[in-house]
PDB file of N, CA and C in Angstrom:
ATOM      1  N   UNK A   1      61.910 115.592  87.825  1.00  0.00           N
ATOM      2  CA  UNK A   1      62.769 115.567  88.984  1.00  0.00           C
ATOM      3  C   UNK A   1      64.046 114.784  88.697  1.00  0.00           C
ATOM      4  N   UNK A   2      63.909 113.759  87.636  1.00  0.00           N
ATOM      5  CA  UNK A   2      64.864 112.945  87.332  1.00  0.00           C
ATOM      6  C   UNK A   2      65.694 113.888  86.855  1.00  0.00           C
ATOM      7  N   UNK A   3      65.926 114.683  86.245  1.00  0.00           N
ATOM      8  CA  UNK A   3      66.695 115.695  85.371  1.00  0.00           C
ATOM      9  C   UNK A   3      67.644 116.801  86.277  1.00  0.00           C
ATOM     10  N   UNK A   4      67.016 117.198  87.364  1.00  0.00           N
ATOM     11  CA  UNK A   4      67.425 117.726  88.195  1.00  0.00           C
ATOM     12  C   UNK A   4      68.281 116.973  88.988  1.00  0.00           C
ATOM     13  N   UNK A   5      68.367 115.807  89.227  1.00  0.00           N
ATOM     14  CA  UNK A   5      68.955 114.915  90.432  1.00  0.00           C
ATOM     15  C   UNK A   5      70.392 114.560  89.090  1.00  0.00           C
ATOM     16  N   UNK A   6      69.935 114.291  87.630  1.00  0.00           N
ATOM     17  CA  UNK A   6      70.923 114.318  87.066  1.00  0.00           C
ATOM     18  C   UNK A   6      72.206 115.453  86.691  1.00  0.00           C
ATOM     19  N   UNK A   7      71.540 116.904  87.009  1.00  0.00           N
ATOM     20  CA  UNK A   7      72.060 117.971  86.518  1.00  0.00           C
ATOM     21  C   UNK A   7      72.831 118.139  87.980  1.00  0.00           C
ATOM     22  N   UNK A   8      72.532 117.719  89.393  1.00  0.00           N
ATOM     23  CA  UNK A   8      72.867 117.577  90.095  1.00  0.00           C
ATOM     24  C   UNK A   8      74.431 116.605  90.331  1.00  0.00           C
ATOM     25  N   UNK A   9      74.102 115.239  90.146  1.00  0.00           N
ATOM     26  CA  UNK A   9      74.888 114.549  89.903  1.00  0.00           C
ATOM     27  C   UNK A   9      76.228 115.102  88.679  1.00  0.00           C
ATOM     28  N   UNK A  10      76.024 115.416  87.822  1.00  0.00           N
ATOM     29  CA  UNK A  10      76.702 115.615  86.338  1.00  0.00           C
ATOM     30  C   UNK A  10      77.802 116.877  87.112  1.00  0.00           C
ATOM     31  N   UNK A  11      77.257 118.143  88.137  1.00  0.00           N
ATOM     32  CA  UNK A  11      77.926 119.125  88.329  1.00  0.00           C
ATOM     33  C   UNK A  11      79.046 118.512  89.334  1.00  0.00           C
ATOM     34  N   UNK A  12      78.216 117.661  90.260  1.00  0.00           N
ATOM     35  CA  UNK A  12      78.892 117.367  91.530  1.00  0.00           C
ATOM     36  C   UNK A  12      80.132 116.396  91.032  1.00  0.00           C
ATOM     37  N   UNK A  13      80.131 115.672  89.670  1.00  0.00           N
ATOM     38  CA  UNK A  13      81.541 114.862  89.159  1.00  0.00           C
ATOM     39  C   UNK A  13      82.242 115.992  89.016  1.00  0.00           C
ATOM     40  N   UNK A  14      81.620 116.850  88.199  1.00  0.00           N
ATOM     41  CA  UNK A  14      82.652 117.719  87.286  1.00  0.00           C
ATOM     42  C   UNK A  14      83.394 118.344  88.208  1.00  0.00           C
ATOM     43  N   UNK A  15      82.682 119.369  89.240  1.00  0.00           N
ATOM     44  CA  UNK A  15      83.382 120.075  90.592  1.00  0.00           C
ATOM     45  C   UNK A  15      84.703 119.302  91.143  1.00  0.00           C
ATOM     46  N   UNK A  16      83.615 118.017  91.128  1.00  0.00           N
ATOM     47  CA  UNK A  16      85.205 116.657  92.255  1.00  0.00           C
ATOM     48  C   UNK A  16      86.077 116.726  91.313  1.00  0.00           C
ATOM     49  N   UNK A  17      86.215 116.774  90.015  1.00  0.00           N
ATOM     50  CA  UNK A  17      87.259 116.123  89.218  1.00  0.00           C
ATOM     51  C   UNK A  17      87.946 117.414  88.793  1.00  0.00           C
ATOM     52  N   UNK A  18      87.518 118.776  89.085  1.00  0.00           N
ATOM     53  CA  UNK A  18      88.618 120.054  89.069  1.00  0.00           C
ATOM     54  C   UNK A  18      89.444 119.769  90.389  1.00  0.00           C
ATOM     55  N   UNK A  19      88.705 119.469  91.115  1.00  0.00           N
ATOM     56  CA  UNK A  19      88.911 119.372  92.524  1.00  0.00           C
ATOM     57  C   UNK A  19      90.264 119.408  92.503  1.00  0.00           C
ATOM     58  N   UNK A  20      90.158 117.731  92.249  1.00  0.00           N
ATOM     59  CA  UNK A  20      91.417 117.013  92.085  1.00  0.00           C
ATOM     60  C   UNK A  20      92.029 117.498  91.247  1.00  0.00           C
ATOM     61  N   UNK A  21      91.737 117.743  89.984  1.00  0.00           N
ATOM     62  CA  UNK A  21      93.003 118.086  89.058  1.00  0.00           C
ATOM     63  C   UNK A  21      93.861 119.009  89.684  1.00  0.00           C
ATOM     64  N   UNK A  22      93.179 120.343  90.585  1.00  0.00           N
ATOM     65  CA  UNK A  22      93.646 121.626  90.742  1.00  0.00           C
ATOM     66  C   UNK A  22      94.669 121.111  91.635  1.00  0.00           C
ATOM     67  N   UNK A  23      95.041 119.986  92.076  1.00  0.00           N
ATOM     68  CA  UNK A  23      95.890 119.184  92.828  1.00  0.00           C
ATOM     69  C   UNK A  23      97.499 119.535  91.876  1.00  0.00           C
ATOM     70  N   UNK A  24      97.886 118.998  90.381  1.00  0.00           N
ATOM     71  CA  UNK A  24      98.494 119.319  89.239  1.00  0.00           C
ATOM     72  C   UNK A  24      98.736 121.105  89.011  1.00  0.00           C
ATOM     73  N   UNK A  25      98.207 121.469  89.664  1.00  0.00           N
ATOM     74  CA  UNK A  25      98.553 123.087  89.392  1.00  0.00           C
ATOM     75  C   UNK A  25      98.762 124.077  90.410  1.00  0.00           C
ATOM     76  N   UNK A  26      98.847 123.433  91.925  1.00  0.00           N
ATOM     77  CA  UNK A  26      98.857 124.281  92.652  1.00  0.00           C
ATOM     78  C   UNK A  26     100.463 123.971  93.223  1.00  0.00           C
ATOM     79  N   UNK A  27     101.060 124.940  93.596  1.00  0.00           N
ATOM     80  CA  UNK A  27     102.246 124.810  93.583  1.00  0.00           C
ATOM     81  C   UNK A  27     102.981 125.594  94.698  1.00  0.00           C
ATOM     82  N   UNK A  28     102.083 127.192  95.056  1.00  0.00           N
ATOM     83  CA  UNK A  28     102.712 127.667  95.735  1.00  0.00           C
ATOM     84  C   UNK A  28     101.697 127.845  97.389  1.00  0.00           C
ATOM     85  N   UNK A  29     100.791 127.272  97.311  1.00  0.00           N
ATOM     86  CA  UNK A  29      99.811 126.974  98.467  1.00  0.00           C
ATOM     87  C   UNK A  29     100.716 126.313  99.083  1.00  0.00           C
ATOM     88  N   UNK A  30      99.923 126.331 100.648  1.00  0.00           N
ATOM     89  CA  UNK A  30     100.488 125.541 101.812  1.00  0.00           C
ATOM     90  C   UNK A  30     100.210 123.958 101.141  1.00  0.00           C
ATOM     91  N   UNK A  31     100.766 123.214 102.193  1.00  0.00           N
ATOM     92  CA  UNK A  31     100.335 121.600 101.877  1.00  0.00           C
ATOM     93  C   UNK A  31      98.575 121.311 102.683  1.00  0.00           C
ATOM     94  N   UNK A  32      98.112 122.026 103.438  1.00  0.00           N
ATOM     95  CA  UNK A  32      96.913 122.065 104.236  1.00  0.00           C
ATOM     96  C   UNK A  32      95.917 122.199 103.078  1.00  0.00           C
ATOM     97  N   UNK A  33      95.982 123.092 102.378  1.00  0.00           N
ATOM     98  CA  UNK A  33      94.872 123.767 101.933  1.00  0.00           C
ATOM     99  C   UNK A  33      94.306 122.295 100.202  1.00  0.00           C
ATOM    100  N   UNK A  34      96.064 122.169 100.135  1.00  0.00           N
ATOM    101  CA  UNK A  34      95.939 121.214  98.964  1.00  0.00           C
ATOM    102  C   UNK A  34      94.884 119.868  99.402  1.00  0.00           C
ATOM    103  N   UNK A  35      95.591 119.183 100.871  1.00  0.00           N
ATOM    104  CA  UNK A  35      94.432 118.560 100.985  1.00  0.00           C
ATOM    105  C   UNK A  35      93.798 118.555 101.363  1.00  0.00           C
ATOM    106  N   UNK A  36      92.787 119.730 101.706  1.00  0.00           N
ATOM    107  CA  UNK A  36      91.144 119.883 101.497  1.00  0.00           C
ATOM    108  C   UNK A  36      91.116 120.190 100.443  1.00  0.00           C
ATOM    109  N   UNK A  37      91.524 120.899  99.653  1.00  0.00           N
ATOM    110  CA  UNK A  37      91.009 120.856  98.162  1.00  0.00           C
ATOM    111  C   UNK A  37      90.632 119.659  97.656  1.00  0.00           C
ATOM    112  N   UNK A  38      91.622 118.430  97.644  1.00  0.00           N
ATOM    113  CA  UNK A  38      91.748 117.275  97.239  1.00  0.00           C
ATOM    114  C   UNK A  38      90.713 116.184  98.255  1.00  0.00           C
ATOM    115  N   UNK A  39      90.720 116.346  99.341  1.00  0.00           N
ATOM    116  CA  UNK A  39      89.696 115.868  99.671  1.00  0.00           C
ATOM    117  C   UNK A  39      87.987 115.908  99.335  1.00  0.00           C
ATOM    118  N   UNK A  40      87.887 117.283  99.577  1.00  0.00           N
ATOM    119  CA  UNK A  40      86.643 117.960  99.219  1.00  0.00           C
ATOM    120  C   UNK A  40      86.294 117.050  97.344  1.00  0.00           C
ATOM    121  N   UNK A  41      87.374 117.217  96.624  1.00  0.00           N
ATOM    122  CA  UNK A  41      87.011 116.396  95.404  1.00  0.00           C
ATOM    123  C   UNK A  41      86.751 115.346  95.599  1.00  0.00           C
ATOM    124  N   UNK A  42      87.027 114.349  96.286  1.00  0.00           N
ATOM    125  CA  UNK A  42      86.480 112.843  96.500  1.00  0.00           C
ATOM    126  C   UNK A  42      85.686 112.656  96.869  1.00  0.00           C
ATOM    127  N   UNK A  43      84.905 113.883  98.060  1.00  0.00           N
ATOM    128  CA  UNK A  43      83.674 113.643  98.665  1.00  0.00           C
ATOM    129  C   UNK A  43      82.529 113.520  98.188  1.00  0.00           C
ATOM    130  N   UNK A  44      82.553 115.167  97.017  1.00  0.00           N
ATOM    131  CA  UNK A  44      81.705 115.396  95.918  1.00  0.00           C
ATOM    132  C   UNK A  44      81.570 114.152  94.863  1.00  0.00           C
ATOM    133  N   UNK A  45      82.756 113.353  94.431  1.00  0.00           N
ATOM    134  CA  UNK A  45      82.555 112.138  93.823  1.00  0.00           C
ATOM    135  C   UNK A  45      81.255 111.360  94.425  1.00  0.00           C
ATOM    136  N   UNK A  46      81.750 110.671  95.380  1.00  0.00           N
ATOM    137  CA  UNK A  46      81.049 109.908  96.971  1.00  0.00           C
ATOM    138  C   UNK A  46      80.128 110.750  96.896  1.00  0.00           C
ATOM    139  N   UNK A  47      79.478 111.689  96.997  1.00  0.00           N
ATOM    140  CA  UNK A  47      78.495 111.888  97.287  1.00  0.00           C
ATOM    141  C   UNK A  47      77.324 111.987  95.763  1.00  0.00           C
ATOM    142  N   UNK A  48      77.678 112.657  94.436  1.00  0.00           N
ATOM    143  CA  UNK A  48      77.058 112.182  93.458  1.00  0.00           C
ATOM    144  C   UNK A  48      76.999 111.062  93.193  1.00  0.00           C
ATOM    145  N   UNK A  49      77.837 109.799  93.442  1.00  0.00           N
ATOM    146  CA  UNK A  49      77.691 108.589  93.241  1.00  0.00           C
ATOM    147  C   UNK A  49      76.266 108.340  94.063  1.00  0.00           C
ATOM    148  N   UNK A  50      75.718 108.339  95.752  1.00  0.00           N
ATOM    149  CA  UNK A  50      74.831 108.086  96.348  1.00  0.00           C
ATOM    150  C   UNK A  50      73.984 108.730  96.213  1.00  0.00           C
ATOM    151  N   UNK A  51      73.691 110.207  95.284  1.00  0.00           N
ATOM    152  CA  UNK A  51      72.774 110.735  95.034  1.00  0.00           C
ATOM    153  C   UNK A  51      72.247 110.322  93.742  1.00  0.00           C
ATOM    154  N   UNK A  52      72.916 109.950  92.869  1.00  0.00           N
ATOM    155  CA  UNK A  52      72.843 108.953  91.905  1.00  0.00           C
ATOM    156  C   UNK A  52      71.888 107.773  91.626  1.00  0.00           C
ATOM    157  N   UNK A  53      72.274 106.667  93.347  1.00  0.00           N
ATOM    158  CA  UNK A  53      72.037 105.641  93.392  1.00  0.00           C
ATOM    159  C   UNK A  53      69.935 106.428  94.105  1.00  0.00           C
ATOM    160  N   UNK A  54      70.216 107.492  94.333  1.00  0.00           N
ATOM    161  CA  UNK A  54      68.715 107.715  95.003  1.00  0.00           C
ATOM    162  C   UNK A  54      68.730 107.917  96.263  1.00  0.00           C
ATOM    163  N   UNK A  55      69.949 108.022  96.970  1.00  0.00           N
ATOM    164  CA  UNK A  55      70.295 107.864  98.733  1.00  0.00           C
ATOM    165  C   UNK A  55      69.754 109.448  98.998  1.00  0.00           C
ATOM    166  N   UNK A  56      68.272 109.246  99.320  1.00  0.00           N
ATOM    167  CA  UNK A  56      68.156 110.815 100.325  1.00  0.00           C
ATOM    168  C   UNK A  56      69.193 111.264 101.265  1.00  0.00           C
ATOM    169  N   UNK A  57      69.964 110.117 101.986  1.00  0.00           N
ATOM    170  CA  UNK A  57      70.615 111.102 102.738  1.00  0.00           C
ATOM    171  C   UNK A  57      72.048 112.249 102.056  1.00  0.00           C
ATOM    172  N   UNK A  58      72.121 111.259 101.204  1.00  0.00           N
ATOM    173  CA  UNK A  58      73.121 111.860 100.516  1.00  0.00           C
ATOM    174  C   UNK A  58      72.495 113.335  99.753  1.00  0.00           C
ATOM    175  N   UNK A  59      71.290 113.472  99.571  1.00  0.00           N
ATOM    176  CA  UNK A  59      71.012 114.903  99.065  1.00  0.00           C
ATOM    177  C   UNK A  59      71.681 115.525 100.576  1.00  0.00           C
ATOM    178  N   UNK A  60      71.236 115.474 101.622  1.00  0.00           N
ATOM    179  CA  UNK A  60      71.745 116.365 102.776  1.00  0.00           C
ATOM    180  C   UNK A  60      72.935 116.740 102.638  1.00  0.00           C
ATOM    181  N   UNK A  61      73.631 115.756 102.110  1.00  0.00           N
ATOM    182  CA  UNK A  61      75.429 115.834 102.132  1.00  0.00           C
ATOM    183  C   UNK A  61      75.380 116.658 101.200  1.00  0.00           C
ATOM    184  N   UNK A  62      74.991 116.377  99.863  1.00  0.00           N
ATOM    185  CA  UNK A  62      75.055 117.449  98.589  1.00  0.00           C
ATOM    186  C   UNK A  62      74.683 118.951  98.717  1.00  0.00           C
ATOM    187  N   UNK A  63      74.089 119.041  99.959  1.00  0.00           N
ATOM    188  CA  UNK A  63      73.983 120.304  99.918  1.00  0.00           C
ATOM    189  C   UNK A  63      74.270 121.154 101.700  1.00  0.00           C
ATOM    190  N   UNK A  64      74.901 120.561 102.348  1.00  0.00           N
ATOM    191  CA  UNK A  64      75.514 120.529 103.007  1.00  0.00           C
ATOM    192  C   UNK A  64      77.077 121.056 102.707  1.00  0.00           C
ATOM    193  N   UNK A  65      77.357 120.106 102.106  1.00  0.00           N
ATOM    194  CA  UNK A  65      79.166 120.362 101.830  1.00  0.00           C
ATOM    195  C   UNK A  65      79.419 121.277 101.057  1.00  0.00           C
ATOM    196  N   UNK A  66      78.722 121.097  99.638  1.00  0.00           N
ATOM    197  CA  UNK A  66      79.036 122.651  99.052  1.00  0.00           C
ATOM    198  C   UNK A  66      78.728 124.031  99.447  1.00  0.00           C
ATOM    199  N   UNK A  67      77.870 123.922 100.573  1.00  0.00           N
ATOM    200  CA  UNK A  67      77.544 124.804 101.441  1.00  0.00           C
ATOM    201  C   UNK A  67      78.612 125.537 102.148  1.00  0.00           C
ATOM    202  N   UNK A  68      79.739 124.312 102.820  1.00  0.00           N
ATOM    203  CA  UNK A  68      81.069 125.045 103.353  1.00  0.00           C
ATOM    204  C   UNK A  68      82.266 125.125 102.504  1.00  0.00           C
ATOM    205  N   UNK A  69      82.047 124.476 101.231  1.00  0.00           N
ATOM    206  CA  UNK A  69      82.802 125.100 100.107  1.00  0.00           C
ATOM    207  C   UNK A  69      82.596 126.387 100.441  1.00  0.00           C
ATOM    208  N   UNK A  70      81.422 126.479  99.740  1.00  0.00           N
ATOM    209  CA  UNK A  70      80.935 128.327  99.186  1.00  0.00           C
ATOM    210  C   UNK A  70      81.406 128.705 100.427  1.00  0.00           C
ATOM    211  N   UNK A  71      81.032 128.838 101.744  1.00  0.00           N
ATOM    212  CA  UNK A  71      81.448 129.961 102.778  1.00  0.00           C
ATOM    213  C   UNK A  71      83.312 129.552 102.833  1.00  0.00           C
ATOM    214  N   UNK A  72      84.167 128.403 102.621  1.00  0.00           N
ATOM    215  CA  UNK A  72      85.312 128.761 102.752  1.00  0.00           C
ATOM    216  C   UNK A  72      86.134 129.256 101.569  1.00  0.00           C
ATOM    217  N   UNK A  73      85.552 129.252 100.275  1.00  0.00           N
ATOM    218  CA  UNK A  73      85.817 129.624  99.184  1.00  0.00           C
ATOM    219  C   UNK A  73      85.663 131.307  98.776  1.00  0.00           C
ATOM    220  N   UNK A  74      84.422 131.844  99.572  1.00  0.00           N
ATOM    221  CA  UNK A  74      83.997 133.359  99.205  1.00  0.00           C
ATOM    222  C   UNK A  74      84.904 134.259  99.669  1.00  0.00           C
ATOM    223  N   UNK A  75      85.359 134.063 101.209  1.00  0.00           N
ATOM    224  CA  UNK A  75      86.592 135.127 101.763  1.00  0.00           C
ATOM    225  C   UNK A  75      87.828 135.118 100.570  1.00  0.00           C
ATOM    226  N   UNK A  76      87.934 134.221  99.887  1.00  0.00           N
ATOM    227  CA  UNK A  76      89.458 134.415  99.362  1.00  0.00           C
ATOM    228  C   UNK A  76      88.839 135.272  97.761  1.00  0.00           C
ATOM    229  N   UNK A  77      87.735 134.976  97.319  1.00  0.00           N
ATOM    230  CA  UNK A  77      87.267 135.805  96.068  1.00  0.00           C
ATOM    231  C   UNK A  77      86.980 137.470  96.783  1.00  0.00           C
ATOM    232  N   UNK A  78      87.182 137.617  97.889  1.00  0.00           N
ATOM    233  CA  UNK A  78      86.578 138.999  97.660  1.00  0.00           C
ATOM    234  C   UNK A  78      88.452 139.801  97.946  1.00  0.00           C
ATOM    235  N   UNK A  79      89.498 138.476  98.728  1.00  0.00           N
ATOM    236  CA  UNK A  79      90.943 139.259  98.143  1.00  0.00           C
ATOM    237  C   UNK A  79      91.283 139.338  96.972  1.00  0.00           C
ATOM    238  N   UNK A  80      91.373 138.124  96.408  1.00  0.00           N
ATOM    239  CA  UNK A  80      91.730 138.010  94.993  1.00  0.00           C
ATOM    240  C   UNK A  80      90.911 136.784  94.194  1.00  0.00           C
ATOM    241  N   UNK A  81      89.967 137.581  93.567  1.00  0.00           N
ATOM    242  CA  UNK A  81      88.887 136.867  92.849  1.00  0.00           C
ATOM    243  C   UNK A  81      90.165 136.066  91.645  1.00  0.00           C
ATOM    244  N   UNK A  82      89.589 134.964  91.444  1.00  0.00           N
ATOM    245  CA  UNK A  82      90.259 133.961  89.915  1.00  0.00           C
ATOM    246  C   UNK A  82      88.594 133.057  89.242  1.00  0.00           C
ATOM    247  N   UNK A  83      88.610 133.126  88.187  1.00  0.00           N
ATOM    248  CA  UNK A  83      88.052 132.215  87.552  1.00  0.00           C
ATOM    249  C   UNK A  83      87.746 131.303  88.086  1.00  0.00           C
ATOM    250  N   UNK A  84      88.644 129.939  88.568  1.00  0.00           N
ATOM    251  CA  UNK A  84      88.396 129.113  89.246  1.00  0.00           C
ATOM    252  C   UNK A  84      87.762 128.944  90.397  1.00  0.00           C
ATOM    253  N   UNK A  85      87.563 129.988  91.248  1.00  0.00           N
ATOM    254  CA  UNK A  85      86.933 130.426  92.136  1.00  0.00           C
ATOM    255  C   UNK A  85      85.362 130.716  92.230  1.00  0.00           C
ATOM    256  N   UNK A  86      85.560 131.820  91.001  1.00  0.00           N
ATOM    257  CA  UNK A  86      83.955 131.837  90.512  1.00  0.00           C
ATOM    258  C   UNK A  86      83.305 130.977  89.923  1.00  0.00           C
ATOM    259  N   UNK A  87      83.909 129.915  89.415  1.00  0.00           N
ATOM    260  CA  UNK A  87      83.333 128.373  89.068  1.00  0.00           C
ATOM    261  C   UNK A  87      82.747 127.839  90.155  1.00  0.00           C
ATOM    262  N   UNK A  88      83.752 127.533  90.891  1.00  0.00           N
ATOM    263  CA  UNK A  88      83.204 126.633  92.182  1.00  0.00           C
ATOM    264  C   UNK A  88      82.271 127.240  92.888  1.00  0.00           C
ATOM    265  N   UNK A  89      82.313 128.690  93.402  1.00  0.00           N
ATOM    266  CA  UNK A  89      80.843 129.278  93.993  1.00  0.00           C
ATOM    267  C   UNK A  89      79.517 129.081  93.155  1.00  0.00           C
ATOM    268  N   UNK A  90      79.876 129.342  91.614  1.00  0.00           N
ATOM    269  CA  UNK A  90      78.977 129.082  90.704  1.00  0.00           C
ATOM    270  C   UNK A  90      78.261 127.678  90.727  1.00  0.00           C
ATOM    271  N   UNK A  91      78.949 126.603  90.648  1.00  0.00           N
ATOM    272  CA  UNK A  91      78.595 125.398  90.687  1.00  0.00           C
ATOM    273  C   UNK A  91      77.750 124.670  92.114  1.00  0.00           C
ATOM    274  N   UNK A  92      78.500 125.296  92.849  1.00  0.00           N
ATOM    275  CA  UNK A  92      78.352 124.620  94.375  1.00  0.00           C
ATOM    276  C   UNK A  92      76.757 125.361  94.923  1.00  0.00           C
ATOM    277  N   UNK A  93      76.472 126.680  93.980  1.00  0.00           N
ATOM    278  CA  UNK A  93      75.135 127.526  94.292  1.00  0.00           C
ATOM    279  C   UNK A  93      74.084 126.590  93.795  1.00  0.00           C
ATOM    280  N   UNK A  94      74.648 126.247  92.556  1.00  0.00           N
ATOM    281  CA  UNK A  94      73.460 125.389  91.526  1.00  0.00           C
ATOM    282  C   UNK A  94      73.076 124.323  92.460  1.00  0.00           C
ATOM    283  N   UNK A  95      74.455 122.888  93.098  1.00  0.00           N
ATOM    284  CA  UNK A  95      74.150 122.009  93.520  1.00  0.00           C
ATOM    285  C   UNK A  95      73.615 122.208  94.746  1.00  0.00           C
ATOM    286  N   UNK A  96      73.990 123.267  95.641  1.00  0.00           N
ATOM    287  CA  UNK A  96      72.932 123.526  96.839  1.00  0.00           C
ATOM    288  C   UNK A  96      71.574 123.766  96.605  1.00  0.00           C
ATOM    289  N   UNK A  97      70.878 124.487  95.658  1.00  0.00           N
ATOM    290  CA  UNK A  97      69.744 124.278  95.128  1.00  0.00           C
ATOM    291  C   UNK A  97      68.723 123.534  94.451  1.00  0.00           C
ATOM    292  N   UNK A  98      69.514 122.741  94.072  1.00  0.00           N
ATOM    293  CA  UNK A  98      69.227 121.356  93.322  1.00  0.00           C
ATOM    294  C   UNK A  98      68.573 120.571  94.609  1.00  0.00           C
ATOM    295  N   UNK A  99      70.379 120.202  95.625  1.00  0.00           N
ATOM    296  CA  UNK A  99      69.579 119.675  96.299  1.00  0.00           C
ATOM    297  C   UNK A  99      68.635 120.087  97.408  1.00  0.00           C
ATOM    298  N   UNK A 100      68.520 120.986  97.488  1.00  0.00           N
ATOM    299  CA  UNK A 100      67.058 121.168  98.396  1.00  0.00           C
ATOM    300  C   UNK A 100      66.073 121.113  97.980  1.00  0.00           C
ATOM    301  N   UNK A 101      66.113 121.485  96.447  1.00  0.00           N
ATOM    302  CA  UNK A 101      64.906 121.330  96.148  1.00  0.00           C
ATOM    303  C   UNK A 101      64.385 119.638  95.904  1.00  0.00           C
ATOM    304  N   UNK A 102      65.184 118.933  95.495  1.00  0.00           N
ATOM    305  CA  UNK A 102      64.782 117.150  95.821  1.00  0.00           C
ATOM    306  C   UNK A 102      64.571 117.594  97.565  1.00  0.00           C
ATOM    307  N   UNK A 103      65.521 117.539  97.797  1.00  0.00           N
ATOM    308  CA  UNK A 103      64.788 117.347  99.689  1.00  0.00           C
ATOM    309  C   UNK A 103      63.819 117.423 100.044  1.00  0.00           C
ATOM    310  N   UNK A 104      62.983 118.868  99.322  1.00  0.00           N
ATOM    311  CA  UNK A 104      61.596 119.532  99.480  1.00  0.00           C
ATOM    312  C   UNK A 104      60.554 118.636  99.068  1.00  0.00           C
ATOM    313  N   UNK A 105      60.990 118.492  97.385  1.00  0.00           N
ATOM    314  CA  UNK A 105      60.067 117.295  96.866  1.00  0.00           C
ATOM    315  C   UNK A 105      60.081 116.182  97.453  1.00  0.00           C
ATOM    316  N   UNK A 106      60.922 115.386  98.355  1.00  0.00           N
ATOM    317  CA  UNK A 106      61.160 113.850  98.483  1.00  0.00           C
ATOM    318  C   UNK A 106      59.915 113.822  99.884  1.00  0.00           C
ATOM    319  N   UNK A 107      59.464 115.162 100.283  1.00  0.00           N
ATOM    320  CA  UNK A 107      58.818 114.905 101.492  1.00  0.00           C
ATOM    321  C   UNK A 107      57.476 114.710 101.686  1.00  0.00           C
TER     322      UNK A 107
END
């Protein structure tokens, strides 16, 4: 289970820290969208950090939030799918599964 909560943790940095970078490359987006992008990366930080530390509640969050990633992220892949896009649905599927499945086990 330890492995999972780590593979968990390890995705949820990596996600936050495109997050943010994608901050450096976006250029012709509104200013709205930049910061939820940029937010959403800090949260995912904050929240692998407390899933990290062992904070059950924070599995809720972990799989919670990437939850409304994926649903606000999917409408724009089915106009114009990008790479980056299919990362983050990709990633955010894994960490929603991850964490439920600790949730399941923690009970």
């Amino acid at each position: 289970m330890k492995a999972i909560r780590y593979l968990t943790v390890a995705l949820l940095i990596l996600t936050g820290i495109v997050h943010i970078a994608q901050l450096s490359t976006i250029s012709n987006k509104p200013a709205g969208s930049v910061v939820i992008t940029a937010l959403f990366g800090v949260a995912y930080l904050v929240i692998a950090f407390f899933i990290f530390k062992e904070n059950k509640k924070a599995l809720w969050f972990g799989a919670i939030l990437p939850l409304i990633g994926l649903v606000l992220t999917l409408p724009g892949l089915f106009i114009a799918s990008t790479t980056l896009g299919m990362f983050f649905v990709v990633v955010d599927s894994i960490v929603i599964a991850c964490c439920a499945y600790l949730i399941y086990r923690s009970k």
